[in-house]
Protein backbone atom coordinates (compact mmCIF):
# COMPACT_ATOMS: atom_id res chain seq x y z
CA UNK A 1 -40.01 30.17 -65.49
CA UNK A 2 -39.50 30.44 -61.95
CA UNK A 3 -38.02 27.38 -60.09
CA UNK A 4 -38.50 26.98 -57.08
CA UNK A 5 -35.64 26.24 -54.56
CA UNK A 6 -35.22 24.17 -51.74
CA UNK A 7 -33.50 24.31 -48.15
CA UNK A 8 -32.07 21.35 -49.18
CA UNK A 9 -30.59 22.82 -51.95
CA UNK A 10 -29.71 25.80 -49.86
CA UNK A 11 -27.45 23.94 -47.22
CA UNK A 12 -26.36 21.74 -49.67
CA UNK A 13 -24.40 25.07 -51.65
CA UNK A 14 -23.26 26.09 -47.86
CA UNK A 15 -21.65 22.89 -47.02
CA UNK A 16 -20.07 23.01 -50.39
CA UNK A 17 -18.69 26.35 -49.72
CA UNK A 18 -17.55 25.43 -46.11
CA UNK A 19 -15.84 22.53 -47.79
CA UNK A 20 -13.96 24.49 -50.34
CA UNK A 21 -12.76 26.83 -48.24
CA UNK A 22 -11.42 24.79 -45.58
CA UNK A 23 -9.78 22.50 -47.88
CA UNK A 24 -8.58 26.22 -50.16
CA UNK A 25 -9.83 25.32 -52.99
CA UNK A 26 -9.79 28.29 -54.44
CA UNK A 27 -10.72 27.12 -58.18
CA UNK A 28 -14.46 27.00 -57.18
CA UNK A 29 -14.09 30.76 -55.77
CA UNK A 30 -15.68 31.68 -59.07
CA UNK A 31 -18.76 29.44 -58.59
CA UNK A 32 -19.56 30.11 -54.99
CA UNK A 33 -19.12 33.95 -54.88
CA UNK A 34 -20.93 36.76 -56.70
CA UNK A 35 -18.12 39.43 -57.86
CA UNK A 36 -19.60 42.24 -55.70
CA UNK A 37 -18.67 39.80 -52.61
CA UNK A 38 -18.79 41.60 -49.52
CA UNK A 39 -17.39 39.60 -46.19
CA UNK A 40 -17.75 41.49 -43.05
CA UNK A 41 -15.51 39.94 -39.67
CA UNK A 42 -16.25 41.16 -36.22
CA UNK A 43 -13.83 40.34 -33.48
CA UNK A 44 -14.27 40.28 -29.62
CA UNK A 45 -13.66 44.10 -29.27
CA UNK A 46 -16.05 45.02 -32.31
CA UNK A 47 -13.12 46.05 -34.56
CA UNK A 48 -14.81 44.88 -38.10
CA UNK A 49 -12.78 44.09 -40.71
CA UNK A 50 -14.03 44.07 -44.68
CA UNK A 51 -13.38 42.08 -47.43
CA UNK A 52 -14.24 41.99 -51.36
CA UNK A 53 -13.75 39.22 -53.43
CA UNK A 54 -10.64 39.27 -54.53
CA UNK A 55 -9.22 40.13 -51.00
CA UNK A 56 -11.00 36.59 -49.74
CA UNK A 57 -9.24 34.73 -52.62
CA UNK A 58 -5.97 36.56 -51.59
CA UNK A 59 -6.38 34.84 -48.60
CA UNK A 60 -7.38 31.95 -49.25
CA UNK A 61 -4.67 31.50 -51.58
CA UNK A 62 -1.73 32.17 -49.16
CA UNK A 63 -3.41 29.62 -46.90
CA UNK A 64 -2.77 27.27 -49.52
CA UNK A 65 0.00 28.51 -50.81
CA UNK A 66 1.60 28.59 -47.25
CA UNK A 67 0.94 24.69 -46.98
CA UNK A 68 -1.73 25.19 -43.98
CA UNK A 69 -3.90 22.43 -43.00
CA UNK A 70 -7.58 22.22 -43.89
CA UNK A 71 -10.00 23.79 -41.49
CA UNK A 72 -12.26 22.16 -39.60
CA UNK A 73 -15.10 21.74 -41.44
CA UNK A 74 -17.93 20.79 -39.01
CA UNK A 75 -20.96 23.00 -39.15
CA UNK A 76 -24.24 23.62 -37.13
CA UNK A 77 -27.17 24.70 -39.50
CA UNK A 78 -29.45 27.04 -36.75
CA UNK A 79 -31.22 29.06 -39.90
CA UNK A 80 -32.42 27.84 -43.24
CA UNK A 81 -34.68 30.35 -45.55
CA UNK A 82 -35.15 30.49 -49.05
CA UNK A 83 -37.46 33.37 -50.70
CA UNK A 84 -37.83 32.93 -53.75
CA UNK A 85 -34.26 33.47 -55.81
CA UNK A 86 -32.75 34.88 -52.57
CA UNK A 87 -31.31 32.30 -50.02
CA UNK A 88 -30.37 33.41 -46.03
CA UNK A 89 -28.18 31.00 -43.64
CA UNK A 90 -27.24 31.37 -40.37
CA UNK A 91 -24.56 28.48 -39.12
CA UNK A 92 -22.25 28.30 -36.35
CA UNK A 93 -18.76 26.74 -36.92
CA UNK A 94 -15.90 26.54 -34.81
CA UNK A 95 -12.34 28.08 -36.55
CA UNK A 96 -9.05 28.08 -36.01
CA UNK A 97 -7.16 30.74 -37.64
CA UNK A 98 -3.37 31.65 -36.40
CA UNK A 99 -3.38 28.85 -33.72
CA UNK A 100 -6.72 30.68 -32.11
CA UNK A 101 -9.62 28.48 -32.06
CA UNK A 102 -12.91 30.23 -32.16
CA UNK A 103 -16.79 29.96 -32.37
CA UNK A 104 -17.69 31.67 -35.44
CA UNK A 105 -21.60 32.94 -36.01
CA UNK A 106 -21.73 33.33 -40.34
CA UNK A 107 -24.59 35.07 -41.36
CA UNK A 108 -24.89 34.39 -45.36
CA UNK A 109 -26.80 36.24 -47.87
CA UNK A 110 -27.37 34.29 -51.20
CA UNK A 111 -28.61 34.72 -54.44
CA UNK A 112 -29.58 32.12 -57.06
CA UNK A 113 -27.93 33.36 -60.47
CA UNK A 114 -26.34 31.24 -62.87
CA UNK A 115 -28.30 27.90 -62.08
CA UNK A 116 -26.53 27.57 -58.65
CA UNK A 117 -26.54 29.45 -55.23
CA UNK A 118 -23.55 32.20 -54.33
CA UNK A 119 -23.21 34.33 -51.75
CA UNK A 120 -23.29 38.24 -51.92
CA UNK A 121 -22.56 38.96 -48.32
CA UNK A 122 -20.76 37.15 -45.16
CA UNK A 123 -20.97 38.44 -41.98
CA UNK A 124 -19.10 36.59 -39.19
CA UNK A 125 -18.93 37.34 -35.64
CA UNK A 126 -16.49 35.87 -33.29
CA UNK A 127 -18.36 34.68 -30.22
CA UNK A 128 -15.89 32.95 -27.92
CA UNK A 129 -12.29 31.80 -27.96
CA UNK A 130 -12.29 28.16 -27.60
């Protein structure tokens, strides 16, 4: 039987995510990401960076680790959709990472497998330097 899925639902899984990994919890890794985690970064001068899952809990875990604070966790939803088992959100954060504070675009590709939403791919674009 297929359930049908909500936006609600949807952002709810995001803000959870956003949550853990600002606060590095790294323990819910498992439950948020699909193994085959792809995380694409794109920088001011369109240098991309990629990461699998395990090199996102690498860093995640030195943050923690390393005794860093939690990130800022405030979000802007602009783009909700949910297709059947496949869930796509578009939210605009602002980051700092190594004293830099940026606006972040994240573009997230979802899947619902395993009774809960996880993301497949991450694409974030750094828009300005705040």
């Amino acid at each position: 039987m297929n359930q049908a899925h909500s936006e609600k639902e949807l952002k709810a899984a995001v803000e959870h995510l956003i949550h853990s990994g600002c606060n590095y919890d790294i323990n819910e890794f498992e439950k948020i990401y699909t193994p085959d985690l792809m995380i694409v970064i794109v920088d001011h001068a369109d240098q991309v960076a990629v990461l699998n899952y395990e090199q996102n809990y690498e860093f995640f875990r030195s943050k923690r680790e390393a005794g860093d604070p939690p990130l800022e966790e405030t979000a802007k939803f602009i783009h909700l959709d949910v297709s059947g088992n496949n869930g796509y959100v578009v939210v605009v954060r602002h980051v700092t990472m190594d004293e830099k504070r940026q606006k972040v675009v994240f573009s997230l590709n979802l899947k619902f497998t395993g009774g809960r939403w996880r993301v497949f791919r991450e694409t974030a674009v750094i828009v300005a330097d705040l």
